[in-house]
PDB file of N, CA and C in Angstrom:
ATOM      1  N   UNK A   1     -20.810 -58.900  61.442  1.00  0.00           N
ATOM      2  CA  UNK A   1     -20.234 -59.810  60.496  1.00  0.00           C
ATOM      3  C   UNK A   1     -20.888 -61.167  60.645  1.00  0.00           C
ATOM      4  N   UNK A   2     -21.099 -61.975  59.503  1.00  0.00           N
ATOM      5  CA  UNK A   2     -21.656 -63.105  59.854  1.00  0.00           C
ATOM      6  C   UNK A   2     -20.827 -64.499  59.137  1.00  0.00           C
ATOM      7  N   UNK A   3     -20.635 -65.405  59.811  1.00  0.00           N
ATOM      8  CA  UNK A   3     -20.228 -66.788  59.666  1.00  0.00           C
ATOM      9  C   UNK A   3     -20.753 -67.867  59.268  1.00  0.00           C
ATOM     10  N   UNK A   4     -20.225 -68.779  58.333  1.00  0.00           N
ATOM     11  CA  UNK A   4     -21.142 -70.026  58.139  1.00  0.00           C
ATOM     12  C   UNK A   4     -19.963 -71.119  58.507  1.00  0.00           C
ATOM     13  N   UNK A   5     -20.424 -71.554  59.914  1.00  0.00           N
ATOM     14  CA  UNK A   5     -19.620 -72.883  60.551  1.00  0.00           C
ATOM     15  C   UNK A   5     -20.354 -74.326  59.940  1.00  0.00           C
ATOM     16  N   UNK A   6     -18.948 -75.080  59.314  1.00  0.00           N
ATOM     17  CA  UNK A   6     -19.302 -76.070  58.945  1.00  0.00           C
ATOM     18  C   UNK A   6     -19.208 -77.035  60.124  1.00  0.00           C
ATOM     19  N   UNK A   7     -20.211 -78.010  61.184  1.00  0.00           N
ATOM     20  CA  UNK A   7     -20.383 -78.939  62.239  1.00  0.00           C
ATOM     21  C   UNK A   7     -20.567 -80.496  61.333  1.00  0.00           C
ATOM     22  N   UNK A   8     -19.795 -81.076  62.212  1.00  0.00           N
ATOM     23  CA  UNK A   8     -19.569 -82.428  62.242  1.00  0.00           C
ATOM     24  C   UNK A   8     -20.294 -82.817  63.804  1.00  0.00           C
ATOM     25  N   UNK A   9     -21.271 -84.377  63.500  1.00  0.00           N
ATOM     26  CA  UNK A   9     -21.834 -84.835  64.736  1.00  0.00           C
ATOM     27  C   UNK A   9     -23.475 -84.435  65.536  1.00  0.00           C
ATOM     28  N   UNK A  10     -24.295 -83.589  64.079  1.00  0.00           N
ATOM     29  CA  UNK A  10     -25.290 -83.510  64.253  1.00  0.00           C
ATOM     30  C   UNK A  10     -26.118 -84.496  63.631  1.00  0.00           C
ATOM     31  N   UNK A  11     -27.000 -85.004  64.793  1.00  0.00           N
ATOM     32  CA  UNK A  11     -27.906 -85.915  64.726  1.00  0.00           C
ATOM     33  C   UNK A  11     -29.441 -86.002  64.457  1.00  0.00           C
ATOM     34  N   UNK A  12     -29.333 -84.695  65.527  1.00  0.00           N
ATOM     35  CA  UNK A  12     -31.351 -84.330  66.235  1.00  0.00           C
ATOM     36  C   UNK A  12     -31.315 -82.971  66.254  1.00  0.00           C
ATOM     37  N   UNK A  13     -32.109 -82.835  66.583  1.00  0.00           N
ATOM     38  CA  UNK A  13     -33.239 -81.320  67.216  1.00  0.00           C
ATOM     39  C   UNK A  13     -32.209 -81.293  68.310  1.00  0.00           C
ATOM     40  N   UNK A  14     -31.955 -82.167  69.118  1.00  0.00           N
ATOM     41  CA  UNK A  14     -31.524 -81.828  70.434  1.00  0.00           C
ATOM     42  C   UNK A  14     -29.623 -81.297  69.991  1.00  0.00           C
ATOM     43  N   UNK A  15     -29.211 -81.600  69.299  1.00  0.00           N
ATOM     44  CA  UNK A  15     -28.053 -81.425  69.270  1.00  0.00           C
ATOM     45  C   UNK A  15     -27.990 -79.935  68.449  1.00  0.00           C
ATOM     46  N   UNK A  16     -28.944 -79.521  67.524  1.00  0.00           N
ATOM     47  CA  UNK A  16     -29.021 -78.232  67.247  1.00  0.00           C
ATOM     48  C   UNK A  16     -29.214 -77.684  68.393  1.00  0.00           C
ATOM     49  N   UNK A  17     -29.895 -77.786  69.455  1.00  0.00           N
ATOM     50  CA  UNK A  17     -29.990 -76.820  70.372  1.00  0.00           C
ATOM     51  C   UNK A  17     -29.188 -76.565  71.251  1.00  0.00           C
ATOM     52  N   UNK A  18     -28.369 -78.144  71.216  1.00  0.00           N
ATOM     53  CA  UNK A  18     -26.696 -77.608  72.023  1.00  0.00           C
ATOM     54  C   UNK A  18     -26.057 -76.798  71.487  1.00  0.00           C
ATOM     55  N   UNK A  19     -25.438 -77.091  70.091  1.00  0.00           N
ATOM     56  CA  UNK A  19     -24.768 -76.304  69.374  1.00  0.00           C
ATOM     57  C   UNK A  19     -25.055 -74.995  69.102  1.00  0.00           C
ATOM     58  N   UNK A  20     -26.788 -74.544  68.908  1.00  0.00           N
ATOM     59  CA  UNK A  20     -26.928 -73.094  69.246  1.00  0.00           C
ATOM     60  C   UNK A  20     -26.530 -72.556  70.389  1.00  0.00           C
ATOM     61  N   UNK A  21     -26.988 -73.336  71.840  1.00  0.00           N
ATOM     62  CA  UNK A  21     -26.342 -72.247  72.944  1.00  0.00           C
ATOM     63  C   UNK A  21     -24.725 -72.192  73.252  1.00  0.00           C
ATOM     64  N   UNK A  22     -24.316 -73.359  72.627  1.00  0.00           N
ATOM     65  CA  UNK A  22     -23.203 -72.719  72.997  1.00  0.00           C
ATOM     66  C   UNK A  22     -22.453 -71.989  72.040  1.00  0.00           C
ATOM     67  N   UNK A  23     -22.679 -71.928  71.165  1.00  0.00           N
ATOM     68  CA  UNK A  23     -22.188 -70.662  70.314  1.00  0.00           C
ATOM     69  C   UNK A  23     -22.988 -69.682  70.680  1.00  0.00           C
ATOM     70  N   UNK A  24     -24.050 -68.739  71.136  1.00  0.00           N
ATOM     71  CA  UNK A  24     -24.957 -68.121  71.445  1.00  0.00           C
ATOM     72  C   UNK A  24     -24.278 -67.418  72.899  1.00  0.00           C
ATOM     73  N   UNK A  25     -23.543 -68.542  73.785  1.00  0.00           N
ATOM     74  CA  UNK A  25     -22.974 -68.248  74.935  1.00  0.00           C
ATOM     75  C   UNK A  25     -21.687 -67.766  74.631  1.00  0.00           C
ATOM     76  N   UNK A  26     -21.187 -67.810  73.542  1.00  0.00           N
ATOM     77  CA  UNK A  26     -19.684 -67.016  73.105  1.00  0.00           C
ATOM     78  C   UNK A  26     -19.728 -65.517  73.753  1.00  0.00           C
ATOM     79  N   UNK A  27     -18.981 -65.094  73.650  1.00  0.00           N
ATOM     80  CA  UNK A  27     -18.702 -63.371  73.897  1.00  0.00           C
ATOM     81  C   UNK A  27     -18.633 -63.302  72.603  1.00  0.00           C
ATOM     82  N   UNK A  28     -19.362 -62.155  71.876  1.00  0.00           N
ATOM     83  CA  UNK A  28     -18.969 -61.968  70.287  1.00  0.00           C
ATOM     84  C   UNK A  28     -19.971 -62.074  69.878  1.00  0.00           C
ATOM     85  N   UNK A  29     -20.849 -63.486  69.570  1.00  0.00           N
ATOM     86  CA  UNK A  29     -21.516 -63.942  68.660  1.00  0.00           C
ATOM     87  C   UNK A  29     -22.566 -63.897  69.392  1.00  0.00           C
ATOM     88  N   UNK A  30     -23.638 -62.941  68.479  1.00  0.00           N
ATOM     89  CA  UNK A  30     -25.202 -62.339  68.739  1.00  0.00           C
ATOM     90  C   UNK A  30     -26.429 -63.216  68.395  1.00  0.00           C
ATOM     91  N   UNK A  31     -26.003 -64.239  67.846  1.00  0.00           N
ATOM     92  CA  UNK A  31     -27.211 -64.953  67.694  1.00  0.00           C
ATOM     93  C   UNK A  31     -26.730 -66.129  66.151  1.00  0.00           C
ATOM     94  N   UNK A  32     -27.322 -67.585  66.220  1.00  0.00           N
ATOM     95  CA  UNK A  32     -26.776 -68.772  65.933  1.00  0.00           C
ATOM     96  C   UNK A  32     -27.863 -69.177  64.972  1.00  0.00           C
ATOM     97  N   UNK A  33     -27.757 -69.406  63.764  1.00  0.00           N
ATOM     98  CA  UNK A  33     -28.881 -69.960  63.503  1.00  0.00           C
ATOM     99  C   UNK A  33     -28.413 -71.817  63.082  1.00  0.00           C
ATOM    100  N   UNK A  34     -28.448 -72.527  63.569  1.00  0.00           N
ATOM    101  CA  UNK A  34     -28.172 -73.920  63.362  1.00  0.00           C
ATOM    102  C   UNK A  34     -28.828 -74.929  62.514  1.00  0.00           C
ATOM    103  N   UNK A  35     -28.430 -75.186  61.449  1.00  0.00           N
ATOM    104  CA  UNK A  35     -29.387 -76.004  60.688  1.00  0.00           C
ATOM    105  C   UNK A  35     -29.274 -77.498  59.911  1.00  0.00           C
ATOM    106  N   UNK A  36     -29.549 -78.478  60.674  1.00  0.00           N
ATOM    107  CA  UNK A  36     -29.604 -79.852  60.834  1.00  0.00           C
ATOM    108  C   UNK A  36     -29.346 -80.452  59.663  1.00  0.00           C
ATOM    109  N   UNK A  37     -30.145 -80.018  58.910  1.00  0.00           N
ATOM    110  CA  UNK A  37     -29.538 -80.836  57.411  1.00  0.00           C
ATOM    111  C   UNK A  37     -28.314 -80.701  56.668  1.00  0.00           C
ATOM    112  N   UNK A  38     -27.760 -79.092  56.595  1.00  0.00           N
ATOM    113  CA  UNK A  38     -27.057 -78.969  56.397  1.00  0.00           C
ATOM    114  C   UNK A  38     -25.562 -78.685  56.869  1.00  0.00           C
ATOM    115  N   UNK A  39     -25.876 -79.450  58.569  1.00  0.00           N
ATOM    116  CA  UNK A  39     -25.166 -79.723  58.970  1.00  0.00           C
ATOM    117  C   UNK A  39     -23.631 -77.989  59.527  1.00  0.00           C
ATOM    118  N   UNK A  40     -24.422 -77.060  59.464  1.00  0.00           N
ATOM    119  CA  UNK A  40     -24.053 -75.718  59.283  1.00  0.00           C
ATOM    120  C   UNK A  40     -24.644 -74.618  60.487  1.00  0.00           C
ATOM    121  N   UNK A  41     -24.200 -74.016  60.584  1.00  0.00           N
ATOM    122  CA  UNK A  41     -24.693 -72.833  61.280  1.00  0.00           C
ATOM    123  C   UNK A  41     -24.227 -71.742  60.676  1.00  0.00           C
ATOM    124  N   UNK A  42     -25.209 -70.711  60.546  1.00  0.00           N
ATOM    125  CA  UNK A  42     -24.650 -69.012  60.563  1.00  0.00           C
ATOM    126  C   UNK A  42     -24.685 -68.109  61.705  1.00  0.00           C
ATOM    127  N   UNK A  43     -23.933 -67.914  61.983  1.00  0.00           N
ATOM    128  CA  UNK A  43     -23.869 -67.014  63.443  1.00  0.00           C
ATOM    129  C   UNK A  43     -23.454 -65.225  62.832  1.00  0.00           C
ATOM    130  N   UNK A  44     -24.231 -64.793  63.521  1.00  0.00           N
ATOM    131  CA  UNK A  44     -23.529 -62.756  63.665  1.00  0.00           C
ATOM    132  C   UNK A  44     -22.839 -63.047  64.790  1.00  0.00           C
ATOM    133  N   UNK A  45     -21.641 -62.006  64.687  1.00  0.00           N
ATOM    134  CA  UNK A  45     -20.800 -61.516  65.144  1.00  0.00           C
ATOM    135  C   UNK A  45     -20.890 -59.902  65.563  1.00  0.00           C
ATOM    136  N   UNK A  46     -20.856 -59.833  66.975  1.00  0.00           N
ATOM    137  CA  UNK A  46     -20.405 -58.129  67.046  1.00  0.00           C
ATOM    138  C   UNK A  46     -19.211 -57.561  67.308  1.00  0.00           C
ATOM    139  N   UNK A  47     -17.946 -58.939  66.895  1.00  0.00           N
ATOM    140  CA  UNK A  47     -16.702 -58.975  67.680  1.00  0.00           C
ATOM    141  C   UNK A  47     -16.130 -60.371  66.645  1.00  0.00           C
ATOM    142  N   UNK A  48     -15.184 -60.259  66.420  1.00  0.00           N
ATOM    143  CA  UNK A  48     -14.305 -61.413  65.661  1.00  0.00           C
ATOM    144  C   UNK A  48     -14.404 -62.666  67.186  1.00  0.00           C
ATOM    145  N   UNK A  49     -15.045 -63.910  66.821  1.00  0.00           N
ATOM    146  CA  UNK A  49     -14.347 -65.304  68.101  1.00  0.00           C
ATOM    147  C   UNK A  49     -13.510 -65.780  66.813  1.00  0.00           C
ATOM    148  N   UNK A  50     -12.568 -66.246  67.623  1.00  0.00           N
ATOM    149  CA  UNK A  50     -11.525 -67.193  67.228  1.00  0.00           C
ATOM    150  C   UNK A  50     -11.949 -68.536  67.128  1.00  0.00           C
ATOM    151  N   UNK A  51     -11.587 -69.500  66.159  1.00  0.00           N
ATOM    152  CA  UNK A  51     -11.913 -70.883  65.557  1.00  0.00           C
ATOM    153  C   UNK A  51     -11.551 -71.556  66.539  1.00  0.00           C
ATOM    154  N   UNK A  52     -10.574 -71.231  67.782  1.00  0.00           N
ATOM    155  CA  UNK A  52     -10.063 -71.868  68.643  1.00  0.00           C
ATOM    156  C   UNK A  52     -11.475 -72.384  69.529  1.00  0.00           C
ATOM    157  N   UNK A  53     -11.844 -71.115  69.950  1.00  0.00           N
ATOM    158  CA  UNK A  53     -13.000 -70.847  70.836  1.00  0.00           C
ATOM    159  C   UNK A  53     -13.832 -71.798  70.383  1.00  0.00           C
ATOM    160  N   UNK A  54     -14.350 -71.350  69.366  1.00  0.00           N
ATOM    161  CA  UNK A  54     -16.123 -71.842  69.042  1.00  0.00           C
ATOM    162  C   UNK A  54     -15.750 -73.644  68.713  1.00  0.00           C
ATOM    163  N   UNK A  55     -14.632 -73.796  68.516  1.00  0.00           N
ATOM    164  CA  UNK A  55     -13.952 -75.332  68.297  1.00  0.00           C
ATOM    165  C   UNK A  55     -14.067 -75.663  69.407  1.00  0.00           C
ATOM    166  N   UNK A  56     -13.755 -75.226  71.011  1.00  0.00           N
ATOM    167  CA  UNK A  56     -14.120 -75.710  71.934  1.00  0.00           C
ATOM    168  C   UNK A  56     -15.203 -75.829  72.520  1.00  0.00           C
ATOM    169  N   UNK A  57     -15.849 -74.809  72.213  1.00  0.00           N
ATOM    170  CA  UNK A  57     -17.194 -74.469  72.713  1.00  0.00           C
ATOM    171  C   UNK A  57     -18.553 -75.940  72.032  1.00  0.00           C
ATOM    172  N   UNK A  58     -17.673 -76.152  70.778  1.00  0.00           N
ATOM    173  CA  UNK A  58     -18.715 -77.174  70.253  1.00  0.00           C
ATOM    174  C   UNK A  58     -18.503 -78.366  70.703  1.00  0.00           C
ATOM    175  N   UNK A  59     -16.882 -78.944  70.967  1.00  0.00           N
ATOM    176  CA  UNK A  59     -16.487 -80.208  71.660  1.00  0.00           C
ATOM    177  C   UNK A  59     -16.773 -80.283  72.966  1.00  0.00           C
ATOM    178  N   UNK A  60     -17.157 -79.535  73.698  1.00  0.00           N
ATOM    179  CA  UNK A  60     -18.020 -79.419  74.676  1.00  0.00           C
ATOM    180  C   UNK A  60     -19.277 -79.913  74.981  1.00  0.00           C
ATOM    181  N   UNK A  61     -19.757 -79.608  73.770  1.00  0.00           N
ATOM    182  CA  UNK A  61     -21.217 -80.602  73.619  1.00  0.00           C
ATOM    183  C   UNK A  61     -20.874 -81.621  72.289  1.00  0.00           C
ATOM    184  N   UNK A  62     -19.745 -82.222  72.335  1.00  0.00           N
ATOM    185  CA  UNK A  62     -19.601 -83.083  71.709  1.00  0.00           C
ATOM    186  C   UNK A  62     -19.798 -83.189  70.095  1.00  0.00           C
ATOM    187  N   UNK A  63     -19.621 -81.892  69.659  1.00  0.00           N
ATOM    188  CA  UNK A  63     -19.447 -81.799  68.581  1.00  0.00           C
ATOM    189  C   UNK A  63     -18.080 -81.226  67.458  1.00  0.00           C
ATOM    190  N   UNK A  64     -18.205 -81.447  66.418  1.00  0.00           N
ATOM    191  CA  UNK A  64     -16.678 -81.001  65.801  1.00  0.00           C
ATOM    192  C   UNK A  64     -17.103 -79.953  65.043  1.00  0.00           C
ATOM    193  N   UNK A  65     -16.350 -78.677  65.262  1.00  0.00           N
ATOM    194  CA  UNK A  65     -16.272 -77.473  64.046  1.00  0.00           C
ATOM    195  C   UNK A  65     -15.462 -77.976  62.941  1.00  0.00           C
ATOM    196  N   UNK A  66     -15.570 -78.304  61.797  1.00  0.00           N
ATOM    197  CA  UNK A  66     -14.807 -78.265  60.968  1.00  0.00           C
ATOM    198  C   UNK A  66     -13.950 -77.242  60.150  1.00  0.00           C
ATOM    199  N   UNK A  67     -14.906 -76.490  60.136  1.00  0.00           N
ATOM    200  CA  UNK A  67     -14.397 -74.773  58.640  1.00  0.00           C
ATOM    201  C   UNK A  67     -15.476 -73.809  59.611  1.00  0.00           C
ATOM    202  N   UNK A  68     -14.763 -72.612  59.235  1.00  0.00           N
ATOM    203  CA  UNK A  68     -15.282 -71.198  59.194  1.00  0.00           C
ATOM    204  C   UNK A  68     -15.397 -70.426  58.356  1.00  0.00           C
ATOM    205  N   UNK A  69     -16.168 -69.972  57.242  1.00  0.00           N
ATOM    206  CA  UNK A  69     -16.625 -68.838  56.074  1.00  0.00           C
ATOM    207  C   UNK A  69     -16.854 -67.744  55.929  1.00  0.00           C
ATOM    208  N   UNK A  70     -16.381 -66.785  55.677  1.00  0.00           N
ATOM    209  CA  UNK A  70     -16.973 -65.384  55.678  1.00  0.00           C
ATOM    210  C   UNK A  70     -18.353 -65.626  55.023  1.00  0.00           C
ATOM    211  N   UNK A  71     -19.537 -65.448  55.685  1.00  0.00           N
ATOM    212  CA  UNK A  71     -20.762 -65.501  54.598  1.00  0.00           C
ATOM    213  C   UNK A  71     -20.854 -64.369  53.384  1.00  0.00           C
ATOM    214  N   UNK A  72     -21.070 -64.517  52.614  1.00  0.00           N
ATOM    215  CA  UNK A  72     -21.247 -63.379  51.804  1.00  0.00           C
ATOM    216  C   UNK A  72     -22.505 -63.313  51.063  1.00  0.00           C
ATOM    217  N   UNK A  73     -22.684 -62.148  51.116  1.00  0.00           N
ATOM    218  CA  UNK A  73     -24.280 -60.778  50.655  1.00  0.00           C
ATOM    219  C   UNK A  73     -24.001 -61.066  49.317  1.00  0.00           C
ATOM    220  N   UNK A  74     -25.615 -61.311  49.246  1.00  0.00           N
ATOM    221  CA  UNK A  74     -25.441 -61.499  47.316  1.00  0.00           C
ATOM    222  C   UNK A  74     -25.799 -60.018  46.810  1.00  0.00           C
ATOM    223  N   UNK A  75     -25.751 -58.914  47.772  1.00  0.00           N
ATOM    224  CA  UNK A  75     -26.039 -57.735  47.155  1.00  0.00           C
ATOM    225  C   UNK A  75     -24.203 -57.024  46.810  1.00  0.00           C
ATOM    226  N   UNK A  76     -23.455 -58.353  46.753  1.00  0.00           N
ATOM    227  CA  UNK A  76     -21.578 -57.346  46.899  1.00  0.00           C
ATOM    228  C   UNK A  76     -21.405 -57.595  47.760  1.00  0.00           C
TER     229      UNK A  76
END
């Protein structure tokens, strides 16, 4: 399953790369793709994380999760 997290508090390169590992370091989530401009990430899932989690996981490196999205396939 895949997610599009809306982040508050990205600046740099360097803060994408916080915010990738530590979503990356979740239990669940297989891989982060983080992207600076739009201030967003899409992450896979092989396991539902909770908004709780990845909300902490980002204030950790000093950032804010705002929203979580089901991404959706433009094939349906």
């Amino acid at each position: 399953m895949k997610r599009v997290l809306e982040i508050e508090g990205m600046h740099c390169m360097g803060c994408v790369r916080r915010a990738t590992e530590a979503l990356e370091n979740l239990t669940g989530i297989t891989s982060a793709r983080v992207e600076l401009q739009e201030k967003n990430a899409l992450v896979e899932m092989e396991s539902e994380v909770s908004f709780d989690l990845m909300k902490e996981a980002l204030k950790e490196v000093d950032l804010e999760l705002v929203s979580v999205k089901e991404k959706k396939s433009i094939f349906g």
